[in-house]
C-alpha atoms as a PDB file:
ATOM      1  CA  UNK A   1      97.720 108.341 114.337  1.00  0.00           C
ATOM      2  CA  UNK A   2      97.614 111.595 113.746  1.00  0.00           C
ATOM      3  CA  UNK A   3     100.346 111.989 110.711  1.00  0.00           C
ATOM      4  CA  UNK A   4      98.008 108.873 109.695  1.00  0.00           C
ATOM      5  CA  UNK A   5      95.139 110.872 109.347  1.00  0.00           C
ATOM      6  CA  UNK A   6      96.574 113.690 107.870  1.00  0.00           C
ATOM      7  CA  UNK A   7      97.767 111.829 105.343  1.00  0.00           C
ATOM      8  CA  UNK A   8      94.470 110.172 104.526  1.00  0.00           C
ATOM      9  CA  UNK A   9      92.567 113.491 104.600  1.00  0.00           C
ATOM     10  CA  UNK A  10      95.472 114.560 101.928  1.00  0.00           C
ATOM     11  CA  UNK A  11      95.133 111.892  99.673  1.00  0.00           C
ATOM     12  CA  UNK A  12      91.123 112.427  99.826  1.00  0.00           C
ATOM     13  CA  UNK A  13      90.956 115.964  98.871  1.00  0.00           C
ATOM     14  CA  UNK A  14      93.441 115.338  96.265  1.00  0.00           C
ATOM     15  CA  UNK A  15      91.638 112.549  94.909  1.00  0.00           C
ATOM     16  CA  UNK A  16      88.355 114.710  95.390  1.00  0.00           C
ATOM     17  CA  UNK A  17      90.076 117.555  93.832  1.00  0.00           C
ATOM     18  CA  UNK A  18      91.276 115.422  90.387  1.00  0.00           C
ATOM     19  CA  UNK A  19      88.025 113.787  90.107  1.00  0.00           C
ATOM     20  CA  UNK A  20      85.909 117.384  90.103  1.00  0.00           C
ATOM     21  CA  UNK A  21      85.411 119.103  86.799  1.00  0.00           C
ATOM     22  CA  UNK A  22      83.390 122.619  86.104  1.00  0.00           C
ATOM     23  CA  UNK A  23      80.507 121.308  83.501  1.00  0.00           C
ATOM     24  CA  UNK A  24      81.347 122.440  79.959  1.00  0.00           C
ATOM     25  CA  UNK A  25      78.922 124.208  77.958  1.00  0.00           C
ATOM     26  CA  UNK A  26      75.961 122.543  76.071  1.00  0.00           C
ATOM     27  CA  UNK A  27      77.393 122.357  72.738  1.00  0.00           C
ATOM     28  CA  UNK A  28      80.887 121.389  74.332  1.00  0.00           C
ATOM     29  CA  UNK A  29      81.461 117.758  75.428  1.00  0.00           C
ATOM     30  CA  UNK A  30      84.890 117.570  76.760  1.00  0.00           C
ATOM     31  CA  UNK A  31      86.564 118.042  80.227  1.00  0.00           C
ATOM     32  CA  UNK A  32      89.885 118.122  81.777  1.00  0.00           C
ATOM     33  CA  UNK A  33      93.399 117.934  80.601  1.00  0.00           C
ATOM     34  CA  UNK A  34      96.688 115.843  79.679  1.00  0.00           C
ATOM     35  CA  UNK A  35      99.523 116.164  81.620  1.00  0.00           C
ATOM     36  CA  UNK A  36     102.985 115.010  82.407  1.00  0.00           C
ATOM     37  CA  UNK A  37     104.593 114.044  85.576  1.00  0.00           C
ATOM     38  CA  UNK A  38     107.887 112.727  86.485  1.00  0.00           C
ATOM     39  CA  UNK A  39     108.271 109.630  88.306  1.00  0.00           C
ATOM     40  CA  UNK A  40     110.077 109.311  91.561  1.00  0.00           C
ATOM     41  CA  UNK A  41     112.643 106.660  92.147  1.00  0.00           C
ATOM     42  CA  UNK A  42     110.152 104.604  94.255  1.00  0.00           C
ATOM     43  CA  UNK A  43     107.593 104.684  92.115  1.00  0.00           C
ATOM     44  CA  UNK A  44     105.755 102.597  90.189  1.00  0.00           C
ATOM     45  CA  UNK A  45     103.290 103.050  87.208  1.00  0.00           C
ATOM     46  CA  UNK A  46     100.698 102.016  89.500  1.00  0.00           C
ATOM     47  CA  UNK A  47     101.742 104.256  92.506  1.00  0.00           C
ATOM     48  CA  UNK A  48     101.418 107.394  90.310  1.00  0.00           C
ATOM     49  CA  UNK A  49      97.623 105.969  88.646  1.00  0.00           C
ATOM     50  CA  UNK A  50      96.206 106.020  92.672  1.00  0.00           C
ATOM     51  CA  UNK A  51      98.270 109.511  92.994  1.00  0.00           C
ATOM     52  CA  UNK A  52      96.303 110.939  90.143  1.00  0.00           C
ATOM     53  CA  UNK A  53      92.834 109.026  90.387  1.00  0.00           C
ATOM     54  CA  UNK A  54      93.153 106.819  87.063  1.00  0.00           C
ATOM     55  CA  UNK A  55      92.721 103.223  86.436  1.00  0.00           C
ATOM     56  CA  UNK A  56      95.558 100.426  85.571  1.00  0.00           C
ATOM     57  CA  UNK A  57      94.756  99.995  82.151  1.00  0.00           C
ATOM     58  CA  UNK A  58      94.063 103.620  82.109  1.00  0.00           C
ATOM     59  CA  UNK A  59      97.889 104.676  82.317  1.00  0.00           C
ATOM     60  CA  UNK A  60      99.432 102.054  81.178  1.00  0.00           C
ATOM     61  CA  UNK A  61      97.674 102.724  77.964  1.00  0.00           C
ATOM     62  CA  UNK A  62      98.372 106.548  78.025  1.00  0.00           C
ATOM     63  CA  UNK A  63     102.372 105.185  78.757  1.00  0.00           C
ATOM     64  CA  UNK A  64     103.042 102.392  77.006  1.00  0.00           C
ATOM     65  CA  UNK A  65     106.478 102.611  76.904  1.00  0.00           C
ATOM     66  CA  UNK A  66     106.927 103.217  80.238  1.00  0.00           C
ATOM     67  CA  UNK A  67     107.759 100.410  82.660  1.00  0.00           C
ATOM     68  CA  UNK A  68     104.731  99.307  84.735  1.00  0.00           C
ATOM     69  CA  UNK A  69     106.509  98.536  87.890  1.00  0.00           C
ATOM     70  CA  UNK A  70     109.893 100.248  87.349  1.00  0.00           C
ATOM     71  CA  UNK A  71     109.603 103.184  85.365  1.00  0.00           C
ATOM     72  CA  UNK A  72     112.388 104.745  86.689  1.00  0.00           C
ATOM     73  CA  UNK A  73     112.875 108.318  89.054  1.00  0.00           C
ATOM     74  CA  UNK A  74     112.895 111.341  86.512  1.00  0.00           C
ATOM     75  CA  UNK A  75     110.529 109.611  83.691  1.00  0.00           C
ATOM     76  CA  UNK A  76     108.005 111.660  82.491  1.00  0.00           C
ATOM     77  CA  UNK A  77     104.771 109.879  82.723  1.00  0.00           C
ATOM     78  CA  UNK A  78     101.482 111.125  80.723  1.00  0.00           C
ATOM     79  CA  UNK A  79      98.979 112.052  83.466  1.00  0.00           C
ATOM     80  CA  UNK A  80      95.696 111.194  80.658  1.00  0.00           C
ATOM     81  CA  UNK A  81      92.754 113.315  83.110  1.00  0.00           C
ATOM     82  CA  UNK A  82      91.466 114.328  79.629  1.00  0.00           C
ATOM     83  CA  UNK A  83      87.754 112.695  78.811  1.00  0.00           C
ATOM     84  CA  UNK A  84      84.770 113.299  76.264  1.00  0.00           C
ATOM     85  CA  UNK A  85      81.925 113.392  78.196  1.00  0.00           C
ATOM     86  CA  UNK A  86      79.437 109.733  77.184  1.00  0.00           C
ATOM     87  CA  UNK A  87      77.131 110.205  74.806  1.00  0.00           C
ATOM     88  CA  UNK A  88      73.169 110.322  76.187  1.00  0.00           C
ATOM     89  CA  UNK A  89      72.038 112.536  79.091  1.00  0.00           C
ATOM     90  CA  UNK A  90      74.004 114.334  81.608  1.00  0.00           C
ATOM     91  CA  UNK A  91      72.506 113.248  84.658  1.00  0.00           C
ATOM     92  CA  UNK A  92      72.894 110.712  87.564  1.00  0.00           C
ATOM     93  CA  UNK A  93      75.633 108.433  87.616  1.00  0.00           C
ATOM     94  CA  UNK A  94      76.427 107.214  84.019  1.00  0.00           C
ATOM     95  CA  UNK A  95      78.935 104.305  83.552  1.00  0.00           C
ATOM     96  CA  UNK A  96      81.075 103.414  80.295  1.00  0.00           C
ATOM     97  CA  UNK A  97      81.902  99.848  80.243  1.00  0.00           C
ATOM     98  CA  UNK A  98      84.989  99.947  78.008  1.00  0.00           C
ATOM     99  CA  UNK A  99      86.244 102.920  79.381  1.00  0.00           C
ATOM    100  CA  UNK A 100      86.186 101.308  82.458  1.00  0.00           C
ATOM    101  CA  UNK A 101      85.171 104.830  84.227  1.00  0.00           C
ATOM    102  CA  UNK A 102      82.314 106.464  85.666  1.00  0.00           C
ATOM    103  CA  UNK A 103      80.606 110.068  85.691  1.00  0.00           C
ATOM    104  CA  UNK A 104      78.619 112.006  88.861  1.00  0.00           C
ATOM    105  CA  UNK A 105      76.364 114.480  87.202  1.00  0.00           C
ATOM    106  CA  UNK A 106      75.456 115.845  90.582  1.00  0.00           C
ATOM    107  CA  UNK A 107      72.439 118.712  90.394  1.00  0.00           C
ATOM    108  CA  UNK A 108      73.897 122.565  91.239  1.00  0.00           C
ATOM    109  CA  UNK A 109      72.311 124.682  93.341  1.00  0.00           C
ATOM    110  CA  UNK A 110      70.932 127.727  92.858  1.00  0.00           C
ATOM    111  CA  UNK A 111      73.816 129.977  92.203  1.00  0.00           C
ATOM    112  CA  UNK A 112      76.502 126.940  92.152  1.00  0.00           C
ATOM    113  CA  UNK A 113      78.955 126.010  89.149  1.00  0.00           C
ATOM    114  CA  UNK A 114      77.724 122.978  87.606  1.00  0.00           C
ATOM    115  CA  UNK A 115      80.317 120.143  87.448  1.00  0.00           C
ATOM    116  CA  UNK A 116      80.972 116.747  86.801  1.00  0.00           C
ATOM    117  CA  UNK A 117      82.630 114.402  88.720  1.00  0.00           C
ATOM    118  CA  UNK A 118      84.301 111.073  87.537  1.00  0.00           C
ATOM    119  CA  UNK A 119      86.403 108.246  89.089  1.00  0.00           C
ATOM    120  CA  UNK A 120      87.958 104.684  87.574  1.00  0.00           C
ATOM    121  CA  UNK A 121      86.019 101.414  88.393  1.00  0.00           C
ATOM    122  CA  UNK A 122      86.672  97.863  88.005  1.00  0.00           C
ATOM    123  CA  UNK A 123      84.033  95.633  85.960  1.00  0.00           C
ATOM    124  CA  UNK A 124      83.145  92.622  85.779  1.00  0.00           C
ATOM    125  CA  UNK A 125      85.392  89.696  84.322  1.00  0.00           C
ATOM    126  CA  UNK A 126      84.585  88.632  80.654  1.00  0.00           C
ATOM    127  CA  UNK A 127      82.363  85.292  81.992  1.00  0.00           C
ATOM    128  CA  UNK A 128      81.035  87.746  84.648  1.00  0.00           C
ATOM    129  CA  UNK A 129      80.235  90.831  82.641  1.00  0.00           C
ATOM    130  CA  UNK A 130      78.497  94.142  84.322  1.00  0.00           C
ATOM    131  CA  UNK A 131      75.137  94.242  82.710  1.00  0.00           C
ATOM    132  CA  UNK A 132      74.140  97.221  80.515  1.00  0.00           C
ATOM    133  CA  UNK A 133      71.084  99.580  80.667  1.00  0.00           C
ATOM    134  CA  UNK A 134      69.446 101.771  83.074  1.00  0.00           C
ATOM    135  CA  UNK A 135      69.090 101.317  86.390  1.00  0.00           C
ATOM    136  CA  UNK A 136      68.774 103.195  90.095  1.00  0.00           C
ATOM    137  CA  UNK A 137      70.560 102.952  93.092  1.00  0.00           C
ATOM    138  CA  UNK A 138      68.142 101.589  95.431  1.00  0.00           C
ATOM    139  CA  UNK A 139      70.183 101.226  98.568  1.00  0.00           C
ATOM    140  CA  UNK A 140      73.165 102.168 100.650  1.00  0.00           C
ATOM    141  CA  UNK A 141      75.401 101.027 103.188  1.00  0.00           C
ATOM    142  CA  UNK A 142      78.185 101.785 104.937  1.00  0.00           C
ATOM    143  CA  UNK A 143      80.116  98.995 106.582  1.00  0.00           C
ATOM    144  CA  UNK A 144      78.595  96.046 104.482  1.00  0.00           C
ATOM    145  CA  UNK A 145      78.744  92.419 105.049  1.00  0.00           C
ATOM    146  CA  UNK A 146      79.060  90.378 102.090  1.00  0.00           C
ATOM    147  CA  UNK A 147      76.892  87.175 101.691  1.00  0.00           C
ATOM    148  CA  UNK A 148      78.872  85.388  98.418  1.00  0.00           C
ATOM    149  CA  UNK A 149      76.653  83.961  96.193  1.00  0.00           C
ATOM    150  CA  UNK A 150      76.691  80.192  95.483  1.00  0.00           C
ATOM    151  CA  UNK A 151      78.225  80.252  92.125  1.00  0.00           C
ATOM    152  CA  UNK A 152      81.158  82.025  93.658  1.00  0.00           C
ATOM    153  CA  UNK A 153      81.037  80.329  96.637  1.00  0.00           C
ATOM    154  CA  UNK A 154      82.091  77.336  94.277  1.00  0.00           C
ATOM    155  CA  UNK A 155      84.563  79.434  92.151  1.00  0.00           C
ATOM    156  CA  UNK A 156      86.574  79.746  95.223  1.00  0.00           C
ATOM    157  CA  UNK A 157      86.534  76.497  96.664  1.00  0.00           C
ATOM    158  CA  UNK A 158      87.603  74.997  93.385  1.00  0.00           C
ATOM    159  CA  UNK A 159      90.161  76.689  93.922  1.00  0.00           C
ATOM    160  CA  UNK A 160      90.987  75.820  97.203  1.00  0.00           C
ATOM    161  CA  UNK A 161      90.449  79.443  98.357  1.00  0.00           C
ATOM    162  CA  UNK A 162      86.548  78.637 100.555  1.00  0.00           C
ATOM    163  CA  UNK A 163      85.330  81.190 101.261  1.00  0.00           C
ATOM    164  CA  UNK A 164      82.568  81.936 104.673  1.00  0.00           C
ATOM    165  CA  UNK A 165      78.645  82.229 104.164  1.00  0.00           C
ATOM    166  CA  UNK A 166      78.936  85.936 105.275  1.00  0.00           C
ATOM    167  CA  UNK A 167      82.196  87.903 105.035  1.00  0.00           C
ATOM    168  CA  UNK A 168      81.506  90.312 108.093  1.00  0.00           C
ATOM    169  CA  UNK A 169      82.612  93.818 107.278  1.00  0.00           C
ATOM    170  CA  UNK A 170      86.182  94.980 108.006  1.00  0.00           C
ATOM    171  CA  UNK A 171      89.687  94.819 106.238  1.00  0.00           C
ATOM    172  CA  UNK A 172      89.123  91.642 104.238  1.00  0.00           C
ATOM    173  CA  UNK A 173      85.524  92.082 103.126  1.00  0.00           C
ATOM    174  CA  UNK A 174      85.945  93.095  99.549  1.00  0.00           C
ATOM    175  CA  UNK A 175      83.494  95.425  99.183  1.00  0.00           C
ATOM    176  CA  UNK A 176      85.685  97.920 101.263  1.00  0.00           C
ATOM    177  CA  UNK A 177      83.578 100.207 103.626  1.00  0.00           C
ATOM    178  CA  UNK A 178      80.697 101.651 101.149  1.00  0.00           C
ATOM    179  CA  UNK A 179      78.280  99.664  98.710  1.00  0.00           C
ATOM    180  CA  UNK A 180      75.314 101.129  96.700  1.00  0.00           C
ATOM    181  CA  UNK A 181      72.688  98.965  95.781  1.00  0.00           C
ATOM    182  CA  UNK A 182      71.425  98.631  91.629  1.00  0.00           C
ATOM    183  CA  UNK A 183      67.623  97.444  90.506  1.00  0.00           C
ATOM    184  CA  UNK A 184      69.404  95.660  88.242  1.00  0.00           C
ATOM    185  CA  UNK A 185      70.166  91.537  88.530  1.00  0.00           C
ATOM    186  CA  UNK A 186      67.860  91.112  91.073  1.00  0.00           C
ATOM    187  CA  UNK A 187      69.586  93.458  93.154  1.00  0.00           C
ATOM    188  CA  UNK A 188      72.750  91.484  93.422  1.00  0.00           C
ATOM    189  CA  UNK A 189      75.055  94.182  91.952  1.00  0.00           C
ATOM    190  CA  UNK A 190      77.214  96.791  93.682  1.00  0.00           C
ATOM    191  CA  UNK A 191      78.968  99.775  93.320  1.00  0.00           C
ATOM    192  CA  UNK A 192      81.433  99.799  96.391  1.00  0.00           C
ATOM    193  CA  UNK A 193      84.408 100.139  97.975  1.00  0.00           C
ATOM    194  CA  UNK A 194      86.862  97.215  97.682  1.00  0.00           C
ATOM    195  CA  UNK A 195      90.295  96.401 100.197  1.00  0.00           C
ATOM    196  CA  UNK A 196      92.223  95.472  96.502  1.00  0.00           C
ATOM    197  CA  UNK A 197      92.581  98.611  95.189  1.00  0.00           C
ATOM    198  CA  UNK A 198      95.126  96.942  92.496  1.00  0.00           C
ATOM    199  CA  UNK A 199      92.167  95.937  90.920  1.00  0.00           C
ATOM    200  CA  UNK A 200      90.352  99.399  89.930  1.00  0.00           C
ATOM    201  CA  UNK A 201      90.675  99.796  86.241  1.00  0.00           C
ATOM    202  CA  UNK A 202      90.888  96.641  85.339  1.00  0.00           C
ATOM    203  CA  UNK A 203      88.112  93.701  84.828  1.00  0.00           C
ATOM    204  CA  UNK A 204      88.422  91.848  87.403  1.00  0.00           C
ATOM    205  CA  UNK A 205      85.070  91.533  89.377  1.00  0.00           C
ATOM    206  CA  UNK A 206      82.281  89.264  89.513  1.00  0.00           C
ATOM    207  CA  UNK A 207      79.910  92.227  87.676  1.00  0.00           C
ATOM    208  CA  UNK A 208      80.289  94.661  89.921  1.00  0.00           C
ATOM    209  CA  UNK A 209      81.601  97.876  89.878  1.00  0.00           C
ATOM    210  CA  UNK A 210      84.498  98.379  92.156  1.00  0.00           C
ATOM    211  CA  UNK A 211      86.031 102.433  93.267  1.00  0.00           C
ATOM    212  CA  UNK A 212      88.560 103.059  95.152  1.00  0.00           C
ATOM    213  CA  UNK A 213      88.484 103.800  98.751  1.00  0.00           C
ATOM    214  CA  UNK A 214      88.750 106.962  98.440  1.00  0.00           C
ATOM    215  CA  UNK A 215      86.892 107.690  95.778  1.00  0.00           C
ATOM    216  CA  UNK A 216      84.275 106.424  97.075  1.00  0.00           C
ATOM    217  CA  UNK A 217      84.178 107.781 100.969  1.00  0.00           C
ATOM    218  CA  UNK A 218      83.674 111.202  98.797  1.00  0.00           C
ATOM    219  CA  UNK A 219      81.005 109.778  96.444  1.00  0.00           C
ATOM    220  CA  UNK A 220      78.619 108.159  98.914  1.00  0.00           C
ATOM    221  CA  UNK A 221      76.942 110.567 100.607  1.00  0.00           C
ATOM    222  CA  UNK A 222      76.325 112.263  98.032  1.00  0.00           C
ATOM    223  CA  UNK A 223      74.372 109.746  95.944  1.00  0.00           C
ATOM    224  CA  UNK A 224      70.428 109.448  97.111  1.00  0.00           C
ATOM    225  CA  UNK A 225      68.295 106.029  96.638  1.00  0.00           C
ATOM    226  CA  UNK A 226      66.660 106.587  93.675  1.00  0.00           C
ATOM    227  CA  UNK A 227      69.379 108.522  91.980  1.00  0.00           C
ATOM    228  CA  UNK A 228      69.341 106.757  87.989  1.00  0.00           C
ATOM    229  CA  UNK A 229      72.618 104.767  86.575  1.00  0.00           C
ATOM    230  CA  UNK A 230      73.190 104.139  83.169  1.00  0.00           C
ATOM    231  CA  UNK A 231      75.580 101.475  82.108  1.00  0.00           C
ATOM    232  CA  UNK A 232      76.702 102.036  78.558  1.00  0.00           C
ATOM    233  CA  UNK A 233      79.281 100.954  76.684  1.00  0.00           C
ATOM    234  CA  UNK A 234      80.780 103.595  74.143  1.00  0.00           C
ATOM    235  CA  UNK A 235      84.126 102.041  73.382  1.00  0.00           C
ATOM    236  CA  UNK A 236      84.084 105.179  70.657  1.00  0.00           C
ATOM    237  CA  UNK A 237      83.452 108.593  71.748  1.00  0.00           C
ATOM    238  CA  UNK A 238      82.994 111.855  69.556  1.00  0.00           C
ATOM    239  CA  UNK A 239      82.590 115.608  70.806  1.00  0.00           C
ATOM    240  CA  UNK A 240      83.220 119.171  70.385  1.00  0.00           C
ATOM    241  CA  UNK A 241      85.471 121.649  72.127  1.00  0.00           C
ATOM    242  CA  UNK A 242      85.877 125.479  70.684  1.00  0.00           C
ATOM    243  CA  UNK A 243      86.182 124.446  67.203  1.00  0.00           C
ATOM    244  CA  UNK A 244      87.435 121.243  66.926  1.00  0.00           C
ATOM    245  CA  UNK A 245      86.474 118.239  66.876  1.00  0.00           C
ATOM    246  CA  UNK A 246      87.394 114.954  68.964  1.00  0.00           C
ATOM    247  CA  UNK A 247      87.917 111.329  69.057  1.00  0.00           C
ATOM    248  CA  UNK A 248      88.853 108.758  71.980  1.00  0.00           C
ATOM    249  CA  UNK A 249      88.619 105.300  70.992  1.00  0.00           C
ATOM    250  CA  UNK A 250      89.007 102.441  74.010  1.00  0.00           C
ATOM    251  CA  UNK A 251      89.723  98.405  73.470  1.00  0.00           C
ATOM    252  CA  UNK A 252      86.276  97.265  72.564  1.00  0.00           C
ATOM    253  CA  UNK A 253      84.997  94.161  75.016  1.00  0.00           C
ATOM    254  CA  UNK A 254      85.869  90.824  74.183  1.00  0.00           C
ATOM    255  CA  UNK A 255      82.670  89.101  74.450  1.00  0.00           C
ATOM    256  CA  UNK A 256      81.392  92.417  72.124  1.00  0.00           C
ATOM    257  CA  UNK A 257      83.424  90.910  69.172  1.00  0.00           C
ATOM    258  CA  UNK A 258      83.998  94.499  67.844  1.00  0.00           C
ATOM    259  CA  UNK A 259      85.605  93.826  64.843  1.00  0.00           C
ATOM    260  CA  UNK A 260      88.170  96.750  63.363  1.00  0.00           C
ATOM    261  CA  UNK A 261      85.694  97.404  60.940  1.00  0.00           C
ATOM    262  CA  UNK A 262      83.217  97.823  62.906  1.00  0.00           C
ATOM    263  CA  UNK A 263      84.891 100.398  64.976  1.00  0.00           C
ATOM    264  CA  UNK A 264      85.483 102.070  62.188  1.00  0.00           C
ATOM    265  CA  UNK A 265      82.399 102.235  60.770  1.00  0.00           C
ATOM    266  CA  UNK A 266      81.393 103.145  64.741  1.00  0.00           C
ATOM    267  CA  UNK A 267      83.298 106.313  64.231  1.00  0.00           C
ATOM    268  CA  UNK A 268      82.133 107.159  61.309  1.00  0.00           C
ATOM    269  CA  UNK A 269      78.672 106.846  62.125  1.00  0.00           C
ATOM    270  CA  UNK A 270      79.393 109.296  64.836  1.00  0.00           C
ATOM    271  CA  UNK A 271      81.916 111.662  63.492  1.00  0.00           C
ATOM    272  CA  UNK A 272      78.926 112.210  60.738  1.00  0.00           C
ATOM    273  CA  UNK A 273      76.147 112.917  63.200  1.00  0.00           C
ATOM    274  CA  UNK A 274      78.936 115.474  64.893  1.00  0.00           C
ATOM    275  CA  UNK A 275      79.308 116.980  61.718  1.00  0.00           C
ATOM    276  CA  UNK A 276      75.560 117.279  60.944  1.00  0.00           C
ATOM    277  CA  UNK A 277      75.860 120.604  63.303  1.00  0.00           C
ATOM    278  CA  UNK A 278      79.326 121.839  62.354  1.00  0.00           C
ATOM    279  CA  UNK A 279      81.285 120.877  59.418  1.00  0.00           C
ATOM    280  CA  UNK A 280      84.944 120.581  59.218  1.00  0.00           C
ATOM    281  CA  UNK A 281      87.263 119.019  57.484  1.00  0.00           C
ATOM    282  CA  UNK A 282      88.534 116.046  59.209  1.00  0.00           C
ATOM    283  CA  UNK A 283      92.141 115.115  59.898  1.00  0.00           C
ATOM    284  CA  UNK A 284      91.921 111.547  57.755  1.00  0.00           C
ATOM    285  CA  UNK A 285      95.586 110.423  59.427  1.00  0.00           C
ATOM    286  CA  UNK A 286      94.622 111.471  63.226  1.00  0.00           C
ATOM    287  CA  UNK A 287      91.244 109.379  62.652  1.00  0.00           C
ATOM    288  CA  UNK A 288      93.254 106.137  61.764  1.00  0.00           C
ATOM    289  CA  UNK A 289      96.236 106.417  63.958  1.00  0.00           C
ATOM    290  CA  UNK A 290      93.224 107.180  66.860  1.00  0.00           C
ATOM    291  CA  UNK A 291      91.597 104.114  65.847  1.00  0.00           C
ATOM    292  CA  UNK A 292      94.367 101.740  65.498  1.00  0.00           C
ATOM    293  CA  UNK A 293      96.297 102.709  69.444  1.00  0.00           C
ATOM    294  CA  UNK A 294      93.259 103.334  71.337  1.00  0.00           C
ATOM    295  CA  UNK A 295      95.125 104.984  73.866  1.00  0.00           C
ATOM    296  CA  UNK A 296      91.514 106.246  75.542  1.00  0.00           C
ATOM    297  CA  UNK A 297      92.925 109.752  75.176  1.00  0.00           C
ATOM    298  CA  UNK A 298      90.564 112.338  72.996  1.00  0.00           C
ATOM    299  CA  UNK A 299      92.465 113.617  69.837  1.00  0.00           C
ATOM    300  CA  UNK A 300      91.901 116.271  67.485  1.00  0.00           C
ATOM    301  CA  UNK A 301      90.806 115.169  64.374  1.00  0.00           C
ATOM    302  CA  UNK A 302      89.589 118.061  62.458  1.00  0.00           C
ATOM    303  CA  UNK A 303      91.754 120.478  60.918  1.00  0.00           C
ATOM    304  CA  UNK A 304      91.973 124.673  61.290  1.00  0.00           C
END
């Protein structure tokens, strides 16, 4: 029991530790850094995502020519803990649909280093999307019961998987051992905990937002009732750092019907209101090649 809780409290404060960033300045936007790991013979593309605190899609994206479930001991894996910060205000909990990620703005102290904190999260399916737009956490619990809703409920019995009235909490409730309450749908969506932590980074909810246990043992007790959410989704993101200027571009929604043009002209759009501050001249081939892999990793795109 003891190794077992050593081990726990390990893979807590490292996961606390990769999910903590100092603030950047005002007029910067981005945090973090790419790196590169090799993978150990047991591993698997998934084993080294929970390691590091990233989502499924997430790596595989940042690797995909790397084997998802045998990439092999020795193979360098890209590590992509490298984000431009959402556009809009830097406060609360703020969530990017498409990116399929969400930041902790938490308030310093007096005499404290601001910072930012951010975790993956699993959405909602495409016929169960998470809604957009601003919101609050009005509650918290620890330990929840979950009471299904009818329409899933009937999901699940179709097919042939019935489910109980109330799931009592414990190792099969799916909403792990911490939920957090939105004003938004009536209440009826979560950001919790879940005991499928496969399924972080990916859509694969019901509209809620699912972290992983870990993550979100740290996050919870930090977050007040009343503390505001934003939902957003910002499948194109533009910002500064020194001198240059960045791009990360993630797979649009389905049910958004983002055509490639209009991600283009999305970029545009914002690379011109970046430049309205600071002009440079722009890397033309970085912009495309950004726009047509949508890797989710910021790139340069203006040139020295």
């Amino acid at each position: 029991m003891r190794t077992y809780l050593a081990s726990f409290a390990l893979l807590l404060s490292r996961a606390a530790a990769s999910a903590t960033f100092d603030m950047p300045l005002a007029e910067f936007d981005l945090i973090g850094a790419i790196h590169v790991v090799e993978a150990r013979q047991e591993d698997t593309l998934l084993d080294i995502a929970r390691r590091y605190d990233i989502g499924q899609e997430q790596i595989t994206r940042a690797n995909p020519d790397v084997d998802r479930w045998l990439p092999g001991g020795g193979t360098p894996v890209i590590i992509p803990t490298h984000y431009i910060l959402p556009a809009g205000p830097r406060e609360g909990l703020v969530l990017n649909v498409p990116e399929m990620r969400i930041y902790y703005f938490p308030k310093a102290k007096p005499g404290e280093t601001p910072v930012v904190q951010t975790y993956p999260v699993g959405i909602g399916r495409q016929d169960w999307g998470t809604p957009l737009g601003l919101t609050k956490v009005v509650g918290k619990k620890k330990n929840p019961t979950w009471t299904p809703p009818a329409s899933i409920r009937k999901e699940h019995e179709e097919a042939g998987d019935p489910l109980p009235a109330v799931v009592p909490a414990g190792p099969d409730n799916p909403l792990g051992q911490y939920a957090m309450r939105l004003g938004i749908g009536g209440g009826s969506y979560l950001i919790h905990g879940t005991n499928k932590a496969f399924g972080v980074g990916m859509r694969a909810s019901h509209g809620c937002i699912r972290m992983m246990p870990e993550d979100i043992e740290y996050l919870f007790p930090q977050i007040e009732v009343g503390t505001p959410v934003r939902i957003v989704s910002q499948p194109v993101k533009v910002g500064w750092f020194g001198g240059k200027l960045y791009l990360e571009v993630h797979e649009p929604l389905e049910e958004d019907q983002v055509g490639h043009a209009t991600l283009i002209a999305t970029a545009m759009a914002l690379i011109d209101e970046a430049q309205a501050s600071r002009l440079v001249e722009l890397d033309e081939v970085a912009i495309e090649k950004a726009l047509m892999e949508q890797t989710g990793m910021p790139v340069p795109i203006s040139l020295l």
